[in-house]
C-alpha atoms as a PDB file:
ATOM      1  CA  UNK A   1      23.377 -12.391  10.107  1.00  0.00           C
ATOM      2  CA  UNK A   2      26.637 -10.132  10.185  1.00  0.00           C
ATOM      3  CA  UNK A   3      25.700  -7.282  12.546  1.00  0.00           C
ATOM      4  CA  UNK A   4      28.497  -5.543  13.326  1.00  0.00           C
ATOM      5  CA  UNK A   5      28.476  -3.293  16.380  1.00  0.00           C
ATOM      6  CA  UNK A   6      27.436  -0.036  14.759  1.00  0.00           C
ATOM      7  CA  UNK A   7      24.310  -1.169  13.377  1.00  0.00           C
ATOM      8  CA  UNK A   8      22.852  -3.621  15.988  1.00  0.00           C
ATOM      9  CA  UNK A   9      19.923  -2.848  17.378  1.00  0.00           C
ATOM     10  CA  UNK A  10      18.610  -5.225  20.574  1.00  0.00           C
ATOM     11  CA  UNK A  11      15.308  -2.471  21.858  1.00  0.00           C
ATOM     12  CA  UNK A  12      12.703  -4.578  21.866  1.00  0.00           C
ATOM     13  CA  UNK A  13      10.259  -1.670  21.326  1.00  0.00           C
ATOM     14  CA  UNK A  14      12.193  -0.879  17.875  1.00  0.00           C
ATOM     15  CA  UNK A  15      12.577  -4.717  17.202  1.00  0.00           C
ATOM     16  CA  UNK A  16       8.759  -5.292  17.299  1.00  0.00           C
ATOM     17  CA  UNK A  17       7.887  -2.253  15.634  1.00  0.00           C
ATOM     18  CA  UNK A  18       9.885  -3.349  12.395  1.00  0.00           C
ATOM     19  CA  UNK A  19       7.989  -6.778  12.649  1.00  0.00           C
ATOM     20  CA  UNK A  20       4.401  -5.448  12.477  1.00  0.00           C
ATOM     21  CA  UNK A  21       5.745  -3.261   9.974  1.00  0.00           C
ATOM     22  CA  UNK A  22       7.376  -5.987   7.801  1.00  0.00           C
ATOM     23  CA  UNK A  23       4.528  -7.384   5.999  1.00  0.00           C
ATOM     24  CA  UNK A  24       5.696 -10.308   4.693  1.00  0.00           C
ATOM     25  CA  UNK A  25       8.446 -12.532   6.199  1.00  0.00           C
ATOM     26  CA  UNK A  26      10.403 -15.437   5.111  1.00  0.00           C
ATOM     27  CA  UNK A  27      10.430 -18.480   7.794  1.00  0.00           C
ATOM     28  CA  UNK A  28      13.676 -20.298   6.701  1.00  0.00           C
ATOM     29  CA  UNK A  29      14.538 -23.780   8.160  1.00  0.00           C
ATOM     30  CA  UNK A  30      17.338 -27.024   7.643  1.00  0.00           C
ATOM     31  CA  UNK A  31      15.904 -28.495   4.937  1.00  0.00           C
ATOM     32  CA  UNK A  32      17.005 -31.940   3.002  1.00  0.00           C
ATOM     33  CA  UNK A  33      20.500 -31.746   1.105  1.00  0.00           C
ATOM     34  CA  UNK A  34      22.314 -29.081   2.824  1.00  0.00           C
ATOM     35  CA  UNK A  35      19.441 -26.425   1.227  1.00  0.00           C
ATOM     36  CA  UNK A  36      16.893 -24.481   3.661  1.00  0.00           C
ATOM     37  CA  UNK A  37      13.739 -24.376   3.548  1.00  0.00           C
ATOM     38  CA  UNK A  38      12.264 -21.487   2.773  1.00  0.00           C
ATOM     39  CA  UNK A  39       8.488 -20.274   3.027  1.00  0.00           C
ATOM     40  CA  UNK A  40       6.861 -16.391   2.037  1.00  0.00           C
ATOM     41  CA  UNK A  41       3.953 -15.999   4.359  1.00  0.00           C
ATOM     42  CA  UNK A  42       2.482 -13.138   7.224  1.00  0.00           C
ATOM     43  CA  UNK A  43       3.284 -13.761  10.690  1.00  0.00           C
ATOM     44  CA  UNK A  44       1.258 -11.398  13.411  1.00  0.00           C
ATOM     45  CA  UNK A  45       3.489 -10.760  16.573  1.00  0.00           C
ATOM     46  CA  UNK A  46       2.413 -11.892  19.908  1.00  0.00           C
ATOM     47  CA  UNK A  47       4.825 -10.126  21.780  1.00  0.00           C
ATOM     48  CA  UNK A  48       3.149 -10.887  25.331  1.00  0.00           C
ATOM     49  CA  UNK A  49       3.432 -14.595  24.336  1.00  0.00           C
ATOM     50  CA  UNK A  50       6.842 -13.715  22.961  1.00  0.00           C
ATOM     51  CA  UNK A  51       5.456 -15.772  19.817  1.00  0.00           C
ATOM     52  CA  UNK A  52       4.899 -15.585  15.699  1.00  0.00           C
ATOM     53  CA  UNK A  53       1.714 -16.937  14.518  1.00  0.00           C
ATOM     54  CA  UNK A  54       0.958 -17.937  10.854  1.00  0.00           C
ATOM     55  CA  UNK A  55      -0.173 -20.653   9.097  1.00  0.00           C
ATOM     56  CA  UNK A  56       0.970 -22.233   5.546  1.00  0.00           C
ATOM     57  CA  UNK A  57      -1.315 -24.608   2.985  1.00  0.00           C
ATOM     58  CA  UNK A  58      -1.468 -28.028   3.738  1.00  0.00           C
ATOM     59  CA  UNK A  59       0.073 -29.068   0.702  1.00  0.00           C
ATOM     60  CA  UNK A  60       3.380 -27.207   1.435  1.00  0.00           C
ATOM     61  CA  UNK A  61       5.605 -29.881   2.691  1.00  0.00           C
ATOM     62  CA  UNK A  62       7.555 -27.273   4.323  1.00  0.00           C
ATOM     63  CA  UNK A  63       5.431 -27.802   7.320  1.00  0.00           C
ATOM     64  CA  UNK A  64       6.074 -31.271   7.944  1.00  0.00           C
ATOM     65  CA  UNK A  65      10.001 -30.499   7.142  1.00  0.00           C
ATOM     66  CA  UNK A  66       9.669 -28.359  10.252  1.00  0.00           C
ATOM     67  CA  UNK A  67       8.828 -31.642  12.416  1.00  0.00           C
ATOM     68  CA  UNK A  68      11.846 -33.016  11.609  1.00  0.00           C
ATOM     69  CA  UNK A  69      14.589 -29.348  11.499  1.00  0.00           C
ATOM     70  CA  UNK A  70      12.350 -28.340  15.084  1.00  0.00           C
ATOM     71  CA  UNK A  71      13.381 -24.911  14.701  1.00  0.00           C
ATOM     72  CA  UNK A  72      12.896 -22.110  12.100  1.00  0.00           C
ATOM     73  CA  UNK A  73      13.933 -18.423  11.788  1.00  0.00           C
ATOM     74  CA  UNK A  74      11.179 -16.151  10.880  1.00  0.00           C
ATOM     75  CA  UNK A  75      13.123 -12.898   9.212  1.00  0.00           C
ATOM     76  CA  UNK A  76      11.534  -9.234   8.353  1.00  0.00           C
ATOM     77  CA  UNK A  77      12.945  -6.650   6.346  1.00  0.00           C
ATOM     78  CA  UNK A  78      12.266  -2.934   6.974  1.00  0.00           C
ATOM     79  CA  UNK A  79      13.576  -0.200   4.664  1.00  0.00           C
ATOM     80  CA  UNK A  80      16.072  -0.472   2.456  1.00  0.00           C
ATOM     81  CA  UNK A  81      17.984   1.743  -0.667  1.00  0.00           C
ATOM     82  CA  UNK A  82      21.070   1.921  -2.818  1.00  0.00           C
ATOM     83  CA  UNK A  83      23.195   4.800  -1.656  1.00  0.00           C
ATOM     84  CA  UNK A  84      25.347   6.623  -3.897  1.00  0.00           C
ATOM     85  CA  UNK A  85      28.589   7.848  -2.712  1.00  0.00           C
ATOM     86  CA  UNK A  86      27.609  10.806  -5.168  1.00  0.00           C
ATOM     87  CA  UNK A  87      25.847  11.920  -2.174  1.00  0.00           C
ATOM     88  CA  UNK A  88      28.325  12.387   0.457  1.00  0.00           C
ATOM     89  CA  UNK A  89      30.177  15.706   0.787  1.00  0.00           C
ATOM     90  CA  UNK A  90      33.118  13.800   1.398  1.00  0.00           C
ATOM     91  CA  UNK A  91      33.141  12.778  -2.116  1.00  0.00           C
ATOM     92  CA  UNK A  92      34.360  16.138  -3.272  1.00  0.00           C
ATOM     93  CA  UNK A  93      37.119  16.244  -0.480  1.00  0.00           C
ATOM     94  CA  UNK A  94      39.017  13.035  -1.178  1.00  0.00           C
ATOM     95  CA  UNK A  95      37.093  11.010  -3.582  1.00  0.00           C
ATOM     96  CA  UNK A  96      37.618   7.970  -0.926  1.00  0.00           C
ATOM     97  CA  UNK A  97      33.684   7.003  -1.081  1.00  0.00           C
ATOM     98  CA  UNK A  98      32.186   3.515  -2.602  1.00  0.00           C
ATOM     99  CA  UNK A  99      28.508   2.627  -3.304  1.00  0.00           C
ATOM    100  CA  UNK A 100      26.566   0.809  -0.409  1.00  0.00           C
ATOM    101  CA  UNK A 101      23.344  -0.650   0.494  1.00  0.00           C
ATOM    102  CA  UNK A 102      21.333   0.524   3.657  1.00  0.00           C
ATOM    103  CA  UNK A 103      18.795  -1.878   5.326  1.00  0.00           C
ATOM    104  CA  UNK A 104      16.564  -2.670   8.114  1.00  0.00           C
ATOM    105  CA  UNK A 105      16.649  -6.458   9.147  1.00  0.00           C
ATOM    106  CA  UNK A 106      15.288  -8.904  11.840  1.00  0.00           C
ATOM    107  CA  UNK A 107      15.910 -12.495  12.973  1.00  0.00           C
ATOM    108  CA  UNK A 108      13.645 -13.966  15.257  1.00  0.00           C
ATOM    109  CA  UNK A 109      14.665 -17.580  15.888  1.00  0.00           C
ATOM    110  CA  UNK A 110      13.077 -20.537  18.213  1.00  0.00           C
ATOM    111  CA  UNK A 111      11.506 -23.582  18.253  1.00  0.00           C
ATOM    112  CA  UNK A 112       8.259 -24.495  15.440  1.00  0.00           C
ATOM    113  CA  UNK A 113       4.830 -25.909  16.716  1.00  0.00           C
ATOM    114  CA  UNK A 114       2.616 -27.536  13.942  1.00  0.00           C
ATOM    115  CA  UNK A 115      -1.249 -26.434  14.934  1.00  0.00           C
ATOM    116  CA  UNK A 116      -3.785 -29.066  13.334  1.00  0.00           C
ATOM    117  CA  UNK A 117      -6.449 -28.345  15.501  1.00  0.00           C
ATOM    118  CA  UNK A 118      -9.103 -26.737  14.171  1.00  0.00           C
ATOM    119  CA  UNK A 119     -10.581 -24.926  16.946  1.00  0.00           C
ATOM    120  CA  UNK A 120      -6.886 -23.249  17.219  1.00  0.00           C
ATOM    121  CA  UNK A 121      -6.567 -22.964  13.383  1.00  0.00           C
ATOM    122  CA  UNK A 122      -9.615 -20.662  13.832  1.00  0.00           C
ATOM    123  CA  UNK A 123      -8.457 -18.426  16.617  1.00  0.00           C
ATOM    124  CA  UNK A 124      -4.873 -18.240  14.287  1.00  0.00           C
ATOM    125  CA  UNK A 125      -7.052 -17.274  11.330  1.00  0.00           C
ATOM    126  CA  UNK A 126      -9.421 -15.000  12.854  1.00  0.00           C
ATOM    127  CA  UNK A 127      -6.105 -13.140  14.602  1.00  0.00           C
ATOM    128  CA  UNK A 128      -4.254 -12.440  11.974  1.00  0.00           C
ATOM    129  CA  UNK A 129      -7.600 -11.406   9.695  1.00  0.00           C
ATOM    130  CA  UNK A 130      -8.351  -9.017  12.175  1.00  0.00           C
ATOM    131  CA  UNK A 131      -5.014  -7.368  11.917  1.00  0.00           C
ATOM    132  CA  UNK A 132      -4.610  -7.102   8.524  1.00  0.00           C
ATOM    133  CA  UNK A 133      -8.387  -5.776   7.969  1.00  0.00           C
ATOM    134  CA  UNK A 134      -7.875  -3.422  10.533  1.00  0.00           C
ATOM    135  CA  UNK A 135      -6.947  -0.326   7.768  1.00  0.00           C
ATOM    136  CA  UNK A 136     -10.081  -1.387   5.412  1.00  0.00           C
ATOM    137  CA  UNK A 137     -12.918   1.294   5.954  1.00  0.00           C
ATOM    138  CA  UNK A 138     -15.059  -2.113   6.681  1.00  0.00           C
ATOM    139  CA  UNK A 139     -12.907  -4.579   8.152  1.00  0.00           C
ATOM    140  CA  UNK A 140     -14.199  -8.150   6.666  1.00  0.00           C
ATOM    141  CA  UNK A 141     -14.416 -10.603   9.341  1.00  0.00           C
ATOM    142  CA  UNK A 142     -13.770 -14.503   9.296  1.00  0.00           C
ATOM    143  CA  UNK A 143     -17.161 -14.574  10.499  1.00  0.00           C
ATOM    144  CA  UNK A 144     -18.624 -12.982   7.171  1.00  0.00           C
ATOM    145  CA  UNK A 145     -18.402 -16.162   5.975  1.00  0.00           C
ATOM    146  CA  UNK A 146     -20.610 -19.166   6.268  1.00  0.00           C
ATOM    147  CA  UNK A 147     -19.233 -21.217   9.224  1.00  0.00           C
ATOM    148  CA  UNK A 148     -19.586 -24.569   7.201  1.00  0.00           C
ATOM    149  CA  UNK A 149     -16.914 -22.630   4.088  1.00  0.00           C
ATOM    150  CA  UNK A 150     -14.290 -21.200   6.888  1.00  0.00           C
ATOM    151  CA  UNK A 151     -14.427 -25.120   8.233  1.00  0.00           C
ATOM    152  CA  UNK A 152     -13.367 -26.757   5.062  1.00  0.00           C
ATOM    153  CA  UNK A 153     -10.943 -23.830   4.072  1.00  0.00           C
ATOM    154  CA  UNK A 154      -8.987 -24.845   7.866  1.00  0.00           C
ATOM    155  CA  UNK A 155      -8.910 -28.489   6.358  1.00  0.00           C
ATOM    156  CA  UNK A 156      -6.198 -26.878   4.011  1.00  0.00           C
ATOM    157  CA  UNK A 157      -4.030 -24.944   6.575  1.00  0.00           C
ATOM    158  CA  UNK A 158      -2.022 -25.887   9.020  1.00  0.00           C
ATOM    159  CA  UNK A 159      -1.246 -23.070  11.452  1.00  0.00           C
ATOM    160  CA  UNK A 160       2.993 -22.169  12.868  1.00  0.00           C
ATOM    161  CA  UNK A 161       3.812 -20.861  16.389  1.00  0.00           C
ATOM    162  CA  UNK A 162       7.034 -20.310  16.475  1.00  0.00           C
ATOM    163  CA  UNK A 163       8.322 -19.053  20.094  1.00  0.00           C
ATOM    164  CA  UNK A 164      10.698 -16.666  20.195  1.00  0.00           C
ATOM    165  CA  UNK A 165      14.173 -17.660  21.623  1.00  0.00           C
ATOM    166  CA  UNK A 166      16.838 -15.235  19.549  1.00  0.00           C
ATOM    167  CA  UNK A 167      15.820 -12.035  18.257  1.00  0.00           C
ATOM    168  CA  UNK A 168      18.103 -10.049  16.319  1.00  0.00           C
ATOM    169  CA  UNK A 169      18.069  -6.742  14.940  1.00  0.00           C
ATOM    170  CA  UNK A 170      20.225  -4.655  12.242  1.00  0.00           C
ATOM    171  CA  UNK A 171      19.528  -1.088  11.111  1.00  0.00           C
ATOM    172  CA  UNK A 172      22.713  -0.203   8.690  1.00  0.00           C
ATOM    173  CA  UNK A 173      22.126   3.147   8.435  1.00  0.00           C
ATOM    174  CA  UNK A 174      24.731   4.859   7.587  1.00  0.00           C
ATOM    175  CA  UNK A 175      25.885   5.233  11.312  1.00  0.00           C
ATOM    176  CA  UNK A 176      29.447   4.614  10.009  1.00  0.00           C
ATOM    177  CA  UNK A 177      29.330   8.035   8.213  1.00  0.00           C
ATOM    178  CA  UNK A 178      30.152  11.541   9.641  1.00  0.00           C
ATOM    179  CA  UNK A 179      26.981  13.271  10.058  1.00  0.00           C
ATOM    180  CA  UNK A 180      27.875  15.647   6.776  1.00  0.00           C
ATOM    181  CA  UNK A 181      27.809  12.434   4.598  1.00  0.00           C
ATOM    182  CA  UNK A 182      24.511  10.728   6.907  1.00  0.00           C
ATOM    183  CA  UNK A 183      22.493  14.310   6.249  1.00  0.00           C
ATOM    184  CA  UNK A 184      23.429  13.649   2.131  1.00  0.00           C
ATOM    185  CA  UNK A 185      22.541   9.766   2.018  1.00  0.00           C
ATOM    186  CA  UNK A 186      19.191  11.213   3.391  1.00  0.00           C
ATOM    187  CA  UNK A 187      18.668  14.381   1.226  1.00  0.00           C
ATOM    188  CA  UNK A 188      19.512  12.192  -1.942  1.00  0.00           C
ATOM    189  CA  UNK A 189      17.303   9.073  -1.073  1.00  0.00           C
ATOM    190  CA  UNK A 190      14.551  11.507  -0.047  1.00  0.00           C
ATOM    191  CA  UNK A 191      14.475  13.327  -3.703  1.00  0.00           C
ATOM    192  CA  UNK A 192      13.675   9.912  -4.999  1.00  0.00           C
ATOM    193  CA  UNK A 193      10.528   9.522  -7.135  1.00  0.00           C
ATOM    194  CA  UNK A 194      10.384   5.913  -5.594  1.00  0.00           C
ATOM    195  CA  UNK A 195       8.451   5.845  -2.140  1.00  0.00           C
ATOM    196  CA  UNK A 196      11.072   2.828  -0.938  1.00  0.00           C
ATOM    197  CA  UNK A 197      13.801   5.258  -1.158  1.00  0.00           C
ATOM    198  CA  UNK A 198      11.894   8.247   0.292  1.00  0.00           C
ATOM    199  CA  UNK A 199      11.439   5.386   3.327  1.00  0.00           C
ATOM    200  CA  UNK A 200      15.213   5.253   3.521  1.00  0.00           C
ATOM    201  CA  UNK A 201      15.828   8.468   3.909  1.00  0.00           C
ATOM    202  CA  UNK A 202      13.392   8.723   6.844  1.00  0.00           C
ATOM    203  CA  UNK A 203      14.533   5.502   8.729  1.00  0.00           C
ATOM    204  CA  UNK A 204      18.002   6.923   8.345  1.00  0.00           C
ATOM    205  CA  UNK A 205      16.860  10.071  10.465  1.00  0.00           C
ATOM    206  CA  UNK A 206      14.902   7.945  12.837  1.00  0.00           C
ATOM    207  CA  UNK A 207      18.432   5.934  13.549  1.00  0.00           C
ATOM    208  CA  UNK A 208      20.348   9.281  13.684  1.00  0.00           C
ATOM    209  CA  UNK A 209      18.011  10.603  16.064  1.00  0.00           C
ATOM    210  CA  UNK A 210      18.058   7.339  18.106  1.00  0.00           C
ATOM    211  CA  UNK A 211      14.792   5.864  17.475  1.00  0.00           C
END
């Protein structure tokens, strides 16, 4: 990832926190004929471990791929918005002002193990279930189900720990700006009718405000 200076961002506090906040990642690894790759799926952060834990379907051959590439990067995207030089003060100064795109990134990089075992499968599944349940008013439960179903829906998984060797961190954020222009990116994106842009505009006051 090109990470210039300005926007890198090595915290490990901030770095995890745009993880869990991700949602969805992409796990991206050497694949056959020069093209990665590439697999959508959640991954719950283990930070004590210093691990991602997820699991794909059986029948995606990108797990057996990862036998042979070994390592993967796992990568999470935070906010991101189209900012209009329309916004920046500067604009009516000197008119020297072009479009750009602010965005929260991660890499986390490191080495891939395969988990057939279903004992593990089920500690994976029941993990990341947990997590994502955790907002529902009543949290469903791997155990809700009968134990005989959860056993022949692990014969169709196979679970990903991937141990974290690299992590990487961008927040372009309009750090490159004087504040003037910063304060308008912000104020535009946050009039927005979309919610993604209001997000923007408050991760670009979180960065300004160093956090």
């Amino acid at each position: 990832m090109y990470n210039p200076a300005a926007f890198r961002e090595d915290r490990p506090e901030i770095l995890h926190g745009l993880i869990r906040q991700a949602r969805l990642a992409l796990l991206v690894s050497n694949g056959a004929g020069g093209v990665p790759d590439v697999t959508h799926l959640p991954l719950t952060l283990d930070a004590g471990a210093g691990a991602l834990i997820g699991h794909v379907a059986r029948a995606n051959p990108h797990w057996q791929a990862l036998r042979g590439a070994g390592r993967a990067v796992a990568i999470f995207r935070g906010a991101e918005a189209y900012v209009s030089p329309n916004w920046y003060p500067a604009k009516a100064e000197h008119h020297r002002v072009v479009p750009t795109w602010n965005y929260e990134a991660v890499h986390a990089e490191g080495p891939v193990e395969i988990i057939e075992d279903s004992a593990r499968l089920h500690a994976i599944v029941t993990r990341l279930t947990a997590e994502k349940e955790a907002a529902q008013p009543r949290p469903w439960a791997v155990a809700d189900a009968p134990e005989a179903f959860v056993a022949g829906q692990l014969k169709g998984i196979v679970g990903l720990v991937l141990r974290i060797e690299a992590l990487v961190g961008k927040r372009k954020m309009s750090q490159n700006r004087a504040a003037a222009d910063r304060d308008g990116a912000a104020a535009g994106l946050a009039a927005s009718e979309d919610p993604r842009d209001r997000d923007a505009a408050a991760a670009i006051r979180r960065v300004a405000e160093g956090a």
